[in-house]
C-alpha atoms as a PDB file:
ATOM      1  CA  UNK A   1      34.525  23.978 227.001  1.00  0.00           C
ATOM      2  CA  UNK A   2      36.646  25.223 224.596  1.00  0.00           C
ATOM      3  CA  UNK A   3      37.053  22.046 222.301  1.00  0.00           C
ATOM      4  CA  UNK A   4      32.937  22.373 222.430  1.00  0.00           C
ATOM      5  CA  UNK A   5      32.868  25.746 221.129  1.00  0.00           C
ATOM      6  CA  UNK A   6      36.094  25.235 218.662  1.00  0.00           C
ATOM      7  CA  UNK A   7      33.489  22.048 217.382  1.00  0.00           C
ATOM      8  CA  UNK A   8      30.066  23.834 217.155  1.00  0.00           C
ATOM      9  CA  UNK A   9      31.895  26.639 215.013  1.00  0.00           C
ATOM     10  CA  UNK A  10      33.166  23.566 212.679  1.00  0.00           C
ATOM     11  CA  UNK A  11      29.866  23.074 212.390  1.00  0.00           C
ATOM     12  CA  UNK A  12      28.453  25.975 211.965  1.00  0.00           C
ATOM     13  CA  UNK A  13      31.382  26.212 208.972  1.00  0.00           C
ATOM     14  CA  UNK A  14      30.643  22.995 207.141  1.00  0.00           C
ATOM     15  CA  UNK A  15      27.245  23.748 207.264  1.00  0.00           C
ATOM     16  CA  UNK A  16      27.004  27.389 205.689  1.00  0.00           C
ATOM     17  CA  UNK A  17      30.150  26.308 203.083  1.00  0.00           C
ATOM     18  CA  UNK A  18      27.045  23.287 201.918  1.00  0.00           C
ATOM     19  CA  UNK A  19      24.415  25.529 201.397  1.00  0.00           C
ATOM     20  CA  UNK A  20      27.314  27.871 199.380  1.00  0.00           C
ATOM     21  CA  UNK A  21      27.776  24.368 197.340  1.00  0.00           C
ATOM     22  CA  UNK A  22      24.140  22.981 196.964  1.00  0.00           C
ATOM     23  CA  UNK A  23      23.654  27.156 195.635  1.00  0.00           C
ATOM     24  CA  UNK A  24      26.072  26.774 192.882  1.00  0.00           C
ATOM     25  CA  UNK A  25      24.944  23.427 191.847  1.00  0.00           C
ATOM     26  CA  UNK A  26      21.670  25.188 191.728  1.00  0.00           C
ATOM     27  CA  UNK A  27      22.996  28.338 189.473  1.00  0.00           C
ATOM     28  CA  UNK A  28      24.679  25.956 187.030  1.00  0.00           C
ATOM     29  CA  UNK A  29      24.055  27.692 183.383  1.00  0.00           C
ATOM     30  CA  UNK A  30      22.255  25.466 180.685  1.00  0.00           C
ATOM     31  CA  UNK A  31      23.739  25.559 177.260  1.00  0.00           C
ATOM     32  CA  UNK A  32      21.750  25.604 174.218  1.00  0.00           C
ATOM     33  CA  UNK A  33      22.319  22.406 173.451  1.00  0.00           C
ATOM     34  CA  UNK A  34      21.405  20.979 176.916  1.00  0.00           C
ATOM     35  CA  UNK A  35      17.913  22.678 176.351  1.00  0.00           C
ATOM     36  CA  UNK A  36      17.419  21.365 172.755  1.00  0.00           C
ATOM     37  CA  UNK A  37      18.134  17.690 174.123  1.00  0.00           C
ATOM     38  CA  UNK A  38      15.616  18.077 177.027  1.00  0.00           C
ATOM     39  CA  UNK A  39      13.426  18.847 174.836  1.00  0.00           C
ATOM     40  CA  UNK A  40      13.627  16.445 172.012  1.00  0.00           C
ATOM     41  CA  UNK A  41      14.700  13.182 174.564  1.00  0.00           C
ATOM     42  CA  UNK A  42      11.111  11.066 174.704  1.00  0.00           C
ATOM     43  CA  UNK A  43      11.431  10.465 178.472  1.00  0.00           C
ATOM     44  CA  UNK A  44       9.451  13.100 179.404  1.00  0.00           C
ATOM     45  CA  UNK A  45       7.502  11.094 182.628  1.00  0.00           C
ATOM     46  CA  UNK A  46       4.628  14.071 182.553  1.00  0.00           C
ATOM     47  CA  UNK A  47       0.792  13.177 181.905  1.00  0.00           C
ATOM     48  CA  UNK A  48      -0.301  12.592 178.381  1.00  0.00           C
ATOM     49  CA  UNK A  49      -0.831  15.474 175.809  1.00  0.00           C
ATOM     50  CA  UNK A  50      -4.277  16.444 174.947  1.00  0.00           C
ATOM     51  CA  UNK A  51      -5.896  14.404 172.354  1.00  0.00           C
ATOM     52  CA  UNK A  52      -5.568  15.075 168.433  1.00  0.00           C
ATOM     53  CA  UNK A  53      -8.709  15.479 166.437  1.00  0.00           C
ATOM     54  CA  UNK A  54      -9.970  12.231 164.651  1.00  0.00           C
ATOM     55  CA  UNK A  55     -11.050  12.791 160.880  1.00  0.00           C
ATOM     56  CA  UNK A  56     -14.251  11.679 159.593  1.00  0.00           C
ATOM     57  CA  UNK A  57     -12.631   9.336 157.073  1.00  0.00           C
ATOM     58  CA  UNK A  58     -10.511   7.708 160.206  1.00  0.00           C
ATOM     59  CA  UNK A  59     -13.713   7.311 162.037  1.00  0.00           C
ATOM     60  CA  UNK A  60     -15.825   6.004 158.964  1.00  0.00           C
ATOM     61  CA  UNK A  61     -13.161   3.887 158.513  1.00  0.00           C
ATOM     62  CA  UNK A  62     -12.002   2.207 161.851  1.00  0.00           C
ATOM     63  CA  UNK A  63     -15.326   2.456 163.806  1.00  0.00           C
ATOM     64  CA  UNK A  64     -17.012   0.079 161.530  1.00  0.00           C
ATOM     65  CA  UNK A  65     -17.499  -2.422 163.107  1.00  0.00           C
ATOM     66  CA  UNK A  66     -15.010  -4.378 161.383  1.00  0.00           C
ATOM     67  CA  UNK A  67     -11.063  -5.303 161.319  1.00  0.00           C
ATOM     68  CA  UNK A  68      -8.675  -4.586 158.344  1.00  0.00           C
ATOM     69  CA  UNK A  69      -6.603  -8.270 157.790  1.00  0.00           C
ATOM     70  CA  UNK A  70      -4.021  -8.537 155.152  1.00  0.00           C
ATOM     71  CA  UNK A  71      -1.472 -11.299 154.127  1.00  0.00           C
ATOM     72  CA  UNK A  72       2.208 -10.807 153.093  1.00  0.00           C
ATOM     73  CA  UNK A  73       4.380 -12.904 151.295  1.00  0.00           C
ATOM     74  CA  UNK A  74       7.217 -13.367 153.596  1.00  0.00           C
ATOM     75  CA  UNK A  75      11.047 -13.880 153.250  1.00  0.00           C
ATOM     76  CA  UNK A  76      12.548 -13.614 156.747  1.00  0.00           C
ATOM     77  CA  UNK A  77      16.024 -13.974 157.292  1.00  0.00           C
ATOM     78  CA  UNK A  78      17.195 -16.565 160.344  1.00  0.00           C
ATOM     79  CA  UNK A  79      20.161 -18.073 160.666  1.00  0.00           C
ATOM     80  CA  UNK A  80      21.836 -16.995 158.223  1.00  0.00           C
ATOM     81  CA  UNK A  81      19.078 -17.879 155.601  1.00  0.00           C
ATOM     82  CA  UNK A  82      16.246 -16.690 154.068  1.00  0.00           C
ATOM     83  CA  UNK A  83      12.891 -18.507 154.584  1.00  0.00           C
ATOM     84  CA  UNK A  84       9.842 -18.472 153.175  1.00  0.00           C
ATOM     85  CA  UNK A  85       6.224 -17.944 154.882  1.00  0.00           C
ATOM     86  CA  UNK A  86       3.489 -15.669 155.284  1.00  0.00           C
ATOM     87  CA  UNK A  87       2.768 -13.303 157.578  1.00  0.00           C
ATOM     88  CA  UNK A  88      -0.413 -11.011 158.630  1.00  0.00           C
ATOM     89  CA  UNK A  89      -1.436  -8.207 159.830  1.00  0.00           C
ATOM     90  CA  UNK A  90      -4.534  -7.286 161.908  1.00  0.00           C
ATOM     91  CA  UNK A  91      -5.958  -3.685 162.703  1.00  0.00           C
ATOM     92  CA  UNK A  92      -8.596  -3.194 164.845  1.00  0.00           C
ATOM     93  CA  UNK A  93     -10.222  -0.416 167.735  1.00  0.00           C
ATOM     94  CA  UNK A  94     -11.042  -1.551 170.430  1.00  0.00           C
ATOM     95  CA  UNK A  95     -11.595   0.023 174.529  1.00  0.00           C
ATOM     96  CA  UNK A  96      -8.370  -0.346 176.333  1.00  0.00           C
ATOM     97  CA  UNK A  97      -8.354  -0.132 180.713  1.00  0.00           C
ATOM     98  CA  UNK A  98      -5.071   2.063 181.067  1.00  0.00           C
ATOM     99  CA  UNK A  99      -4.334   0.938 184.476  1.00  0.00           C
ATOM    100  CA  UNK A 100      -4.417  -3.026 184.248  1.00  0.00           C
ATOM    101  CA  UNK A 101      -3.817  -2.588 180.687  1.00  0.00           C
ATOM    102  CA  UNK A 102      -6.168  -5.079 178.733  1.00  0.00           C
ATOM    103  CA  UNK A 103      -8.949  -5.012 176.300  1.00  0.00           C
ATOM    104  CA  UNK A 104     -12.094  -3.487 178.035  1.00  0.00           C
ATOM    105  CA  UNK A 105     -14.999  -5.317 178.498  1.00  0.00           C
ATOM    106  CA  UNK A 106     -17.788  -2.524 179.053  1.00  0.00           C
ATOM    107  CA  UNK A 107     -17.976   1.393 178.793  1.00  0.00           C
ATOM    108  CA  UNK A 108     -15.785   2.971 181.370  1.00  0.00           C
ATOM    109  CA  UNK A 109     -14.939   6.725 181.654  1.00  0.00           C
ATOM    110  CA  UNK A 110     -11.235   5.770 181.913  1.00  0.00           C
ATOM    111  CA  UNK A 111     -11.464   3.667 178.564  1.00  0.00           C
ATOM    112  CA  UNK A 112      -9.014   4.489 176.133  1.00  0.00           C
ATOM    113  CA  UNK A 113      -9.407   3.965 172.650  1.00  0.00           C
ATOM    114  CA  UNK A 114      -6.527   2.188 170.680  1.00  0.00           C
ATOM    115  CA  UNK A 115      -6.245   1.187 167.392  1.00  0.00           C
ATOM    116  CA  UNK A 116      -4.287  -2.137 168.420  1.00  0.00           C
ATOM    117  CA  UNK A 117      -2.325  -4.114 165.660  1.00  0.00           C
ATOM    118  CA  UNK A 118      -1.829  -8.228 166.249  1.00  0.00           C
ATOM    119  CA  UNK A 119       0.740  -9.135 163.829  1.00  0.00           C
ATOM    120  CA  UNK A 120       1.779 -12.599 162.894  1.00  0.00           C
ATOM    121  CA  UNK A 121       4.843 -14.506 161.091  1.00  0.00           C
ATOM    122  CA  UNK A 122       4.909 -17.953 160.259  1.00  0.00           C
ATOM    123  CA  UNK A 123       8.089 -19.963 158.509  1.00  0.00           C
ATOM    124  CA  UNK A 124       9.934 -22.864 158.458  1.00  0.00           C
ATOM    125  CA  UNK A 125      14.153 -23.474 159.584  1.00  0.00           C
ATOM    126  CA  UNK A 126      14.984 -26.673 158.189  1.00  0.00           C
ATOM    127  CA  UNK A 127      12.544 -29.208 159.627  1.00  0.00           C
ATOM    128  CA  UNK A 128      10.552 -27.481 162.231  1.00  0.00           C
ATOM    129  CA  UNK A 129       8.229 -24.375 162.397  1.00  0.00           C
ATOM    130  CA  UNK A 130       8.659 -20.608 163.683  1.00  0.00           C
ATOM    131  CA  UNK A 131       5.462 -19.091 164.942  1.00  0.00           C
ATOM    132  CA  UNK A 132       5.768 -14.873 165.850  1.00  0.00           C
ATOM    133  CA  UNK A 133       2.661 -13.024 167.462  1.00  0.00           C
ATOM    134  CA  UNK A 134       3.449  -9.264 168.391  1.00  0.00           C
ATOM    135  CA  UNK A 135       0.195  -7.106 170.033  1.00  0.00           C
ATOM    136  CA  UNK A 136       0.839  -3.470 169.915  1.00  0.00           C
ATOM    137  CA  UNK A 137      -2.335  -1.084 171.768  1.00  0.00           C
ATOM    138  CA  UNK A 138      -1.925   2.758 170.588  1.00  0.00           C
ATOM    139  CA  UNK A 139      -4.092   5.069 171.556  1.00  0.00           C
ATOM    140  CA  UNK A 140      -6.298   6.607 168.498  1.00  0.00           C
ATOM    141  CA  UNK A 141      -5.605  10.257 169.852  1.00  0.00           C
ATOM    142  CA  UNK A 142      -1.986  10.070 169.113  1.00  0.00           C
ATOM    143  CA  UNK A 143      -1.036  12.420 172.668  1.00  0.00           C
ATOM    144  CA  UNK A 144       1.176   9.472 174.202  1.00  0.00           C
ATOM    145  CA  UNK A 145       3.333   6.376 173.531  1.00  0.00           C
ATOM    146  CA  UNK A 146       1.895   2.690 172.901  1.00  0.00           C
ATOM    147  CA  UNK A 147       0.137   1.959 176.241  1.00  0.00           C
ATOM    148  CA  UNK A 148       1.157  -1.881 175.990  1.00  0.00           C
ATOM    149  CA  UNK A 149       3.246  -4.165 173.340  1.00  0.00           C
ATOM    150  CA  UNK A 150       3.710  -7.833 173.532  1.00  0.00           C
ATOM    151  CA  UNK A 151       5.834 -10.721 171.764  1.00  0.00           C
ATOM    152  CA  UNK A 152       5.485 -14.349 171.479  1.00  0.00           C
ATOM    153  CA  UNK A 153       7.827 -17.167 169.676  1.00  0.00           C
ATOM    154  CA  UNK A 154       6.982 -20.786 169.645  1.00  0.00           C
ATOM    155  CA  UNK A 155       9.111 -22.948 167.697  1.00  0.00           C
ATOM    156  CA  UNK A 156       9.962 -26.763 168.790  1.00  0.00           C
ATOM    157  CA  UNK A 157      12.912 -26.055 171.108  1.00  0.00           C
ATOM    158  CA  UNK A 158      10.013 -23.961 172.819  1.00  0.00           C
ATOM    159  CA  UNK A 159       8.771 -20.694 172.864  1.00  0.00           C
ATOM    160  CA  UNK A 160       9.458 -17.353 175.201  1.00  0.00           C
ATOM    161  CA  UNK A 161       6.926 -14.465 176.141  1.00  0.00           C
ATOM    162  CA  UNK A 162       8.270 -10.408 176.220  1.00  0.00           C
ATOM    163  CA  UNK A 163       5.658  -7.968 177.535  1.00  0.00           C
ATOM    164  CA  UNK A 164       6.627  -4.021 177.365  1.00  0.00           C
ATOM    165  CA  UNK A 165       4.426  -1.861 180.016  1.00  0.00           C
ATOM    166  CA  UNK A 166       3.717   2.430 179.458  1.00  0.00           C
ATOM    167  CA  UNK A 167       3.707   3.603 183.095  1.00  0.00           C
ATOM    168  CA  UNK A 168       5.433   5.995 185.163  1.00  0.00           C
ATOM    169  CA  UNK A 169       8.655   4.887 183.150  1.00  0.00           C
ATOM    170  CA  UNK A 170       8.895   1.562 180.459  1.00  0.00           C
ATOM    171  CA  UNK A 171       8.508  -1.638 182.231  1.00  0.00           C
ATOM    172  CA  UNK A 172       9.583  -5.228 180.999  1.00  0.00           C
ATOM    173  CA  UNK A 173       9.352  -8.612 181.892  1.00  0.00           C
ATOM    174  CA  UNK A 174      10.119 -11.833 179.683  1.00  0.00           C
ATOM    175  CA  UNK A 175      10.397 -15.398 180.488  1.00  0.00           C
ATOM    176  CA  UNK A 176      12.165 -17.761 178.083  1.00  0.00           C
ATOM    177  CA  UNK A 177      13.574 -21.282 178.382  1.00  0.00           C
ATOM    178  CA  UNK A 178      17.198 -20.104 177.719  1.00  0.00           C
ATOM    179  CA  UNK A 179      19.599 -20.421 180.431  1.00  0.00           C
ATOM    180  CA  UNK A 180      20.383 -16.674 181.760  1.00  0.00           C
ATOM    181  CA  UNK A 181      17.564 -15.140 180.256  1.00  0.00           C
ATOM    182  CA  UNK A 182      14.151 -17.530 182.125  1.00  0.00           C
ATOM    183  CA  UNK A 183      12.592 -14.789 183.909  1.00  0.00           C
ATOM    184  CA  UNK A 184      13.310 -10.789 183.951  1.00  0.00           C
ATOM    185  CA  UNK A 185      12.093  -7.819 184.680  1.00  0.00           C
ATOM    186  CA  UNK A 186      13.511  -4.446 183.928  1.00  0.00           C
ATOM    187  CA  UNK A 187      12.392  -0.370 183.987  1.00  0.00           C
ATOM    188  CA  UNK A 188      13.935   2.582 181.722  1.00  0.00           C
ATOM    189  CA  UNK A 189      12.937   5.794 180.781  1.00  0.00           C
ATOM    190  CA  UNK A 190      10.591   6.214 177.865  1.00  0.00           C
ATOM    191  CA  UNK A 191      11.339   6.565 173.660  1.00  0.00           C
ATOM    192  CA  UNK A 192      10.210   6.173 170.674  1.00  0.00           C
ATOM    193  CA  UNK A 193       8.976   2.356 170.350  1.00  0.00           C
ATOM    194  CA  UNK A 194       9.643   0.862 167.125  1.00  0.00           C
ATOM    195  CA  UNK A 195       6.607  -1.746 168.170  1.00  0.00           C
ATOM    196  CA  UNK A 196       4.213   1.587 167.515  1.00  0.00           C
ATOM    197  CA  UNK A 197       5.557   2.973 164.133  1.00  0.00           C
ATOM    198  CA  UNK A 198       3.076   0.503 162.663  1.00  0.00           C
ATOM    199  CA  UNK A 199       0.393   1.455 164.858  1.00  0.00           C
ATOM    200  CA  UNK A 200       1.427   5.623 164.068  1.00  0.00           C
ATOM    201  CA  UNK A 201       1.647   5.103 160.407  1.00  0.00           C
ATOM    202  CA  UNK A 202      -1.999   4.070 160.113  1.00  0.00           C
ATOM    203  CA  UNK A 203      -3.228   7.317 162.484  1.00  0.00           C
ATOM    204  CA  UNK A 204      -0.930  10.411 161.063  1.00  0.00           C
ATOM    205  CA  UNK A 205       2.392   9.567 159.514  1.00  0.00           C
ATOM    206  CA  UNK A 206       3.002  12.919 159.413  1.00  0.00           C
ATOM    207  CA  UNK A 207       3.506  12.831 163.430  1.00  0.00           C
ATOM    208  CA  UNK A 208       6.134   9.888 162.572  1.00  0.00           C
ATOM    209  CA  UNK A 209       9.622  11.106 164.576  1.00  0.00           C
ATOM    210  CA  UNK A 210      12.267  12.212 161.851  1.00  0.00           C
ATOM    211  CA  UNK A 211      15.838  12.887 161.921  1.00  0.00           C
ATOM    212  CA  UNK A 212      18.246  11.621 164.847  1.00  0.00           C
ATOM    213  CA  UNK A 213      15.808   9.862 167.510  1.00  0.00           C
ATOM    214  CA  UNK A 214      16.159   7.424 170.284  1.00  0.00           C
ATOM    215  CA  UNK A 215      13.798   4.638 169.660  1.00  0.00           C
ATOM    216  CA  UNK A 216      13.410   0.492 171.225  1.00  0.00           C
ATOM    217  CA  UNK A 217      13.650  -1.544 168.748  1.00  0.00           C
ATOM    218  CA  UNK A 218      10.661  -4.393 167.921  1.00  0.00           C
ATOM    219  CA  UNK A 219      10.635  -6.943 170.885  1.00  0.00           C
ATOM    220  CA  UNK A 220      11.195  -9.964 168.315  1.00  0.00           C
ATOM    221  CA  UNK A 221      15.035  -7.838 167.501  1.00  0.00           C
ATOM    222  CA  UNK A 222      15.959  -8.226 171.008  1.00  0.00           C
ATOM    223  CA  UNK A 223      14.191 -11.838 171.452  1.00  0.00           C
ATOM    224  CA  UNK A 224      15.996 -13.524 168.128  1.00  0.00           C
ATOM    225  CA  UNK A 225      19.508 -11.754 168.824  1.00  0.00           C
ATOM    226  CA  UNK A 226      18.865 -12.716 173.221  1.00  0.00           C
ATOM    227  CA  UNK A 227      20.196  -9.348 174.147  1.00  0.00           C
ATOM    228  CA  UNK A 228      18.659  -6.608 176.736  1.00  0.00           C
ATOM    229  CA  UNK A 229      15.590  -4.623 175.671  1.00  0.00           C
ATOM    230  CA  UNK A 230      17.046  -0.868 175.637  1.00  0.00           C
ATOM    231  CA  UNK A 231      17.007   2.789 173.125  1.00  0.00           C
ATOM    232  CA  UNK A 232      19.125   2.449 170.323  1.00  0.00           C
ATOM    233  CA  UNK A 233      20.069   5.740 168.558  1.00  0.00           C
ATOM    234  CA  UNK A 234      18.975   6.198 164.944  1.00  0.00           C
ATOM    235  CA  UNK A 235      18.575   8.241 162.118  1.00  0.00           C
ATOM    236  CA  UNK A 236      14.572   8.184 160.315  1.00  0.00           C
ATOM    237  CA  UNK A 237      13.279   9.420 157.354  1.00  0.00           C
ATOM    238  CA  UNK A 238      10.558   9.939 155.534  1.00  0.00           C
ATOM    239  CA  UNK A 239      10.168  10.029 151.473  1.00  0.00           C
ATOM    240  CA  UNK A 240       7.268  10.107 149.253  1.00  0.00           C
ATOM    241  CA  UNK A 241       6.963   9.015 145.288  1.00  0.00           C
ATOM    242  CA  UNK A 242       3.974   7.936 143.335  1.00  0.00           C
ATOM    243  CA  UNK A 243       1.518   7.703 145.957  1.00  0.00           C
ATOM    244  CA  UNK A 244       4.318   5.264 148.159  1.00  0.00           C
ATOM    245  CA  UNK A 245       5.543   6.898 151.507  1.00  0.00           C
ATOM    246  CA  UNK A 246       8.787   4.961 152.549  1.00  0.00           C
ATOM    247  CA  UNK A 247       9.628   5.508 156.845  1.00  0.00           C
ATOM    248  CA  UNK A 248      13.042   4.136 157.153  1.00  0.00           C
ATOM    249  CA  UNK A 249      14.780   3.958 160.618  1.00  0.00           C
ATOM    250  CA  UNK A 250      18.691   3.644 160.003  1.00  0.00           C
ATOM    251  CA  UNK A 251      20.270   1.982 163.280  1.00  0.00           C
ATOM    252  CA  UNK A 252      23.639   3.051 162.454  1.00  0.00           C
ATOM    253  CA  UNK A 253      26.389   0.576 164.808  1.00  0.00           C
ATOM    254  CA  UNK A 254      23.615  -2.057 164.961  1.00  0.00           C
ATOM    255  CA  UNK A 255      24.100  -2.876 161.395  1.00  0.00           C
ATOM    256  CA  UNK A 256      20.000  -2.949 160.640  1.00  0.00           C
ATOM    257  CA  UNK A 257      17.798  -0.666 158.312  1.00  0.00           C
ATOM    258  CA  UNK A 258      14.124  -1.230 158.627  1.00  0.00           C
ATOM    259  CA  UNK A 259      11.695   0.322 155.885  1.00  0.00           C
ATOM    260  CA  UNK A 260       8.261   0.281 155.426  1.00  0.00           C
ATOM    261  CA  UNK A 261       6.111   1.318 152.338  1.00  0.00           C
ATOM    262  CA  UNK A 262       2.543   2.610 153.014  1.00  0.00           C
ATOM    263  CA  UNK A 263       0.077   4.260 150.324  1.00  0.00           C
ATOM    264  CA  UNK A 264       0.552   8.307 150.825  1.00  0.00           C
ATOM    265  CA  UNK A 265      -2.965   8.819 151.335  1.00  0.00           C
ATOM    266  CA  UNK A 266      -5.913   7.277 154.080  1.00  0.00           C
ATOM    267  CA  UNK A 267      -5.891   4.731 155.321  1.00  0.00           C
ATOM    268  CA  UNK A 268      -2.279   4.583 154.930  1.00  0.00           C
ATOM    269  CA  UNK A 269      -2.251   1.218 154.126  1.00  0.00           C
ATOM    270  CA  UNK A 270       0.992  -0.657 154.662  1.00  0.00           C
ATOM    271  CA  UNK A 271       1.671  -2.068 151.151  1.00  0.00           C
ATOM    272  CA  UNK A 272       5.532  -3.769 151.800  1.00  0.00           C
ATOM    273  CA  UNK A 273       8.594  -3.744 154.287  1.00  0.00           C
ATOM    274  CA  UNK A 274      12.156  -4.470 153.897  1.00  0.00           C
ATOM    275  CA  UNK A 275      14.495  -5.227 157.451  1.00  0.00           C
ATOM    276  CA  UNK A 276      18.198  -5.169 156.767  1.00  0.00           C
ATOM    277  CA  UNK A 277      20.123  -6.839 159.105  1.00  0.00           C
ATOM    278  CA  UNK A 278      23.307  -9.362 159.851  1.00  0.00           C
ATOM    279  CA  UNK A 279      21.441 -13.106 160.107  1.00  0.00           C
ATOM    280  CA  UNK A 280      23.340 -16.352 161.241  1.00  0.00           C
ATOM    281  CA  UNK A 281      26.042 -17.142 163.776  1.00  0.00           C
ATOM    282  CA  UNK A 282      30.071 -17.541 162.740  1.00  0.00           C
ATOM    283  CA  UNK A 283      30.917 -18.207 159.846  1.00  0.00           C
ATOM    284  CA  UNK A 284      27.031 -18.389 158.485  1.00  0.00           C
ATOM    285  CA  UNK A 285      26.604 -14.713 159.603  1.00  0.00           C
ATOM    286  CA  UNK A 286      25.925 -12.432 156.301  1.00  0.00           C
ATOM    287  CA  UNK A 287      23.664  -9.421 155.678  1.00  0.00           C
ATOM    288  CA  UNK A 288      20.501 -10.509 154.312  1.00  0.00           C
ATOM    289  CA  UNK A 289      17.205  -8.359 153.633  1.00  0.00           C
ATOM    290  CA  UNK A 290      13.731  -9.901 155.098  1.00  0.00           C
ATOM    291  CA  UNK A 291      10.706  -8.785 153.115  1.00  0.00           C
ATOM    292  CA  UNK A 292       7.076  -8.645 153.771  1.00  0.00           C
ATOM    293  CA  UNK A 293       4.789  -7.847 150.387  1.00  0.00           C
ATOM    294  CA  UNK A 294       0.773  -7.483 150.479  1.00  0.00           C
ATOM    295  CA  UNK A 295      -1.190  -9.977 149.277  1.00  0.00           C
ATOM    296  CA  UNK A 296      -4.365  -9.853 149.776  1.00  0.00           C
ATOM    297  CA  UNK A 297      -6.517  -7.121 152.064  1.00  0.00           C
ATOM    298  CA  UNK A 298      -9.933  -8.180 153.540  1.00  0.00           C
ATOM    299  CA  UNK A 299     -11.958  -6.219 156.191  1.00  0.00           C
ATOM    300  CA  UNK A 300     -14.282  -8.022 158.460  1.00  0.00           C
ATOM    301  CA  UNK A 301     -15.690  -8.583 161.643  1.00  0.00           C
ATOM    302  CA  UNK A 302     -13.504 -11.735 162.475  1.00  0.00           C
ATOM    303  CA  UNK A 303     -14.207 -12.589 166.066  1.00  0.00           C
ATOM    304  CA  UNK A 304     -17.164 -13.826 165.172  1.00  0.00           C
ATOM    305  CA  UNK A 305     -15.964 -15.682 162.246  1.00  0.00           C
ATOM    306  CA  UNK A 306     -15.391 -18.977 164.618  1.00  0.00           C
ATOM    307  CA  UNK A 307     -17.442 -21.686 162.720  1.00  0.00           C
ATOM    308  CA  UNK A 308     -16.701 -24.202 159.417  1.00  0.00           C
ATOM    309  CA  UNK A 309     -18.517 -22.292 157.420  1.00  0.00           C
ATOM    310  CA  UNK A 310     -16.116 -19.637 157.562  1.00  0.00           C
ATOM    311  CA  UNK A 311     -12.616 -21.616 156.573  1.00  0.00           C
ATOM    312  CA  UNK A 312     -13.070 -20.035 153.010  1.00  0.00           C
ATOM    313  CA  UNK A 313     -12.574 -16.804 154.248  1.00  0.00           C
ATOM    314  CA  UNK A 314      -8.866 -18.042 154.158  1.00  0.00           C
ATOM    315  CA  UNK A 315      -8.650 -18.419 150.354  1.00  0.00           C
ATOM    316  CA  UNK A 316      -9.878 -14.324 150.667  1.00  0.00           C
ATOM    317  CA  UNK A 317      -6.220 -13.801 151.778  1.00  0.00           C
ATOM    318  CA  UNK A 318      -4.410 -16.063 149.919  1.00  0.00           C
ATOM    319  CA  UNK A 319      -3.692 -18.046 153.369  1.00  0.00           C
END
């Protein structure tokens, strides 16, 4: 009996000196700087914020009826060379399904509107073709990250597939013919995408993040380089001269700089881009800068552009 008692009173001990633990834990002080960093980290997993006001020139503009295209003159750096191509941009609103996360067929309550961005590289290395599709969905409102961002590569050793997902946290699947990298799937708490600066830029730069930020770089970084998809710290700016606004995001240890040049005033129009960054393997590795510089602009309603008769629409763009 007494080995029962002299065991419930351990008991009782261990329990009440617990609860005296899980209170401190509990009563933990929060510096300054603990609440500035909850506050600026983007991984806030809360519902959306309410929706910024559209201006009448964004809605004369983008509810048209009509896409903005443009062509760039490309130099893009891989392997440890620069190659030529072109490359193209295309801007459009659309109805998005938030839940399945796809282009909406018909009016729906739960339709959000995006201003989605398909953009395109083409080049040669050596004797056979590159071919780069990223889709990017933001929404027009501004109040949350970029509901959906894709990536696609074909080139003749074969081509790989990257899809980023907004829910309760990031999630990411690729599959790829690589050994070690055929088919993943990964989650991680939410920040700044680099995929949506180009989307953000052509809504309200002035809502662009600034100064030391967390941010995922583009899919195609991770895809070319065959490393995990994850936040990279980084330092952006923002500069204005002579009707040119400049958003550079400085990825410090990674060894990149990424810049792009858009007119200061609507629509914002994304006039040239610079991406800094260590190309090539061994002893081919160098630093070389890839460039991307507006050609030609054209705004129509291409979807239903499908026929012959519409080839010269090409020349339009310099393509």
């Amino acid at each position: 009996m007494k080995t029962w008692f002299g065991l419930k009173w351990t008991v009782i001990l261990l329990a009440a000196t617990l609860v005296a633990f899980e209170s401190c834990k509990e009563q933990k002080t929060t510096t300054t700087d603990e609440l500035v960093m909850n506050i600026e980290k983007p991984t806030d997993k809360k519902a959306v914020l309410p929706k910024k006001p559209l201006s009448e020139d964004f809605k004369k503009y983008w509810y048209a009826g009509e896409a903005e295209i443009t062509s760039y003159k490309l130099e893009q750096a891989r392997y440890g060379e620069l190659r030529g191509g072109t490359a193209v941009m295309i801007y459009v609103t659309e109805p998005f399904l938030p839940e399945v996360q796809v282009k909406a067929d018909g009016n729906n309550a739960s339709n959000v509107q995006v201003l989605k961005l398909n953009a395109t590289k083409n080049y040669l290395t050596g004797i056979y073709p590159y071919s780069i599709m990223s889709s990017t969905f933001y929404p027009v409102y501004d109040n949350q990250h970029a509901i959906k961002t894709s990536l696609s590569i074909q080139e003749w050793c074969g081509h790989v597939y990257a899809q980023l997902n907004n829910r309760e946290q990031f999630e990411f699947t690729s599959h790829s013919y690589f050994e070690g990298e055929a088919d993943q799937s990964t989650a991680f708490d939410k920040a700044h995408l680099e995929n949506e600066i180009w989307n953000k830029i052509r809504i309200n730069p002035a809502d662009l993040p600034i100064g030391k930020i967390e941010i995922v770089p583009s899919l195609e970084f991770f895809r070319v380089r065959h490393t995990p998809v994850q936040a990279m710290p980084a330092t952006a700016t923002l500069e204005t001269k002579d009707g040119i606004s400049s958003y550079s995001i400085d990825y410090g240890a990674a060894s990149r700089k990424l810049t792009i040049n858009f007119t200061a005033d609507f629509p914002y129009a994304v006039e040239s881009w610079t991406d800094e960054f260590k190309s090539g393997y061994g002893s081919k590795a160098k630093v070389l800068v890839s460039k991307g510089t507006k050609m030609k602009m054209l705004k129509t309603p291409y979807w239903g552009q499908n026929s012959n008769s519409f080839v010269h629409l090409r020349d339009s763009l310099n393509l």
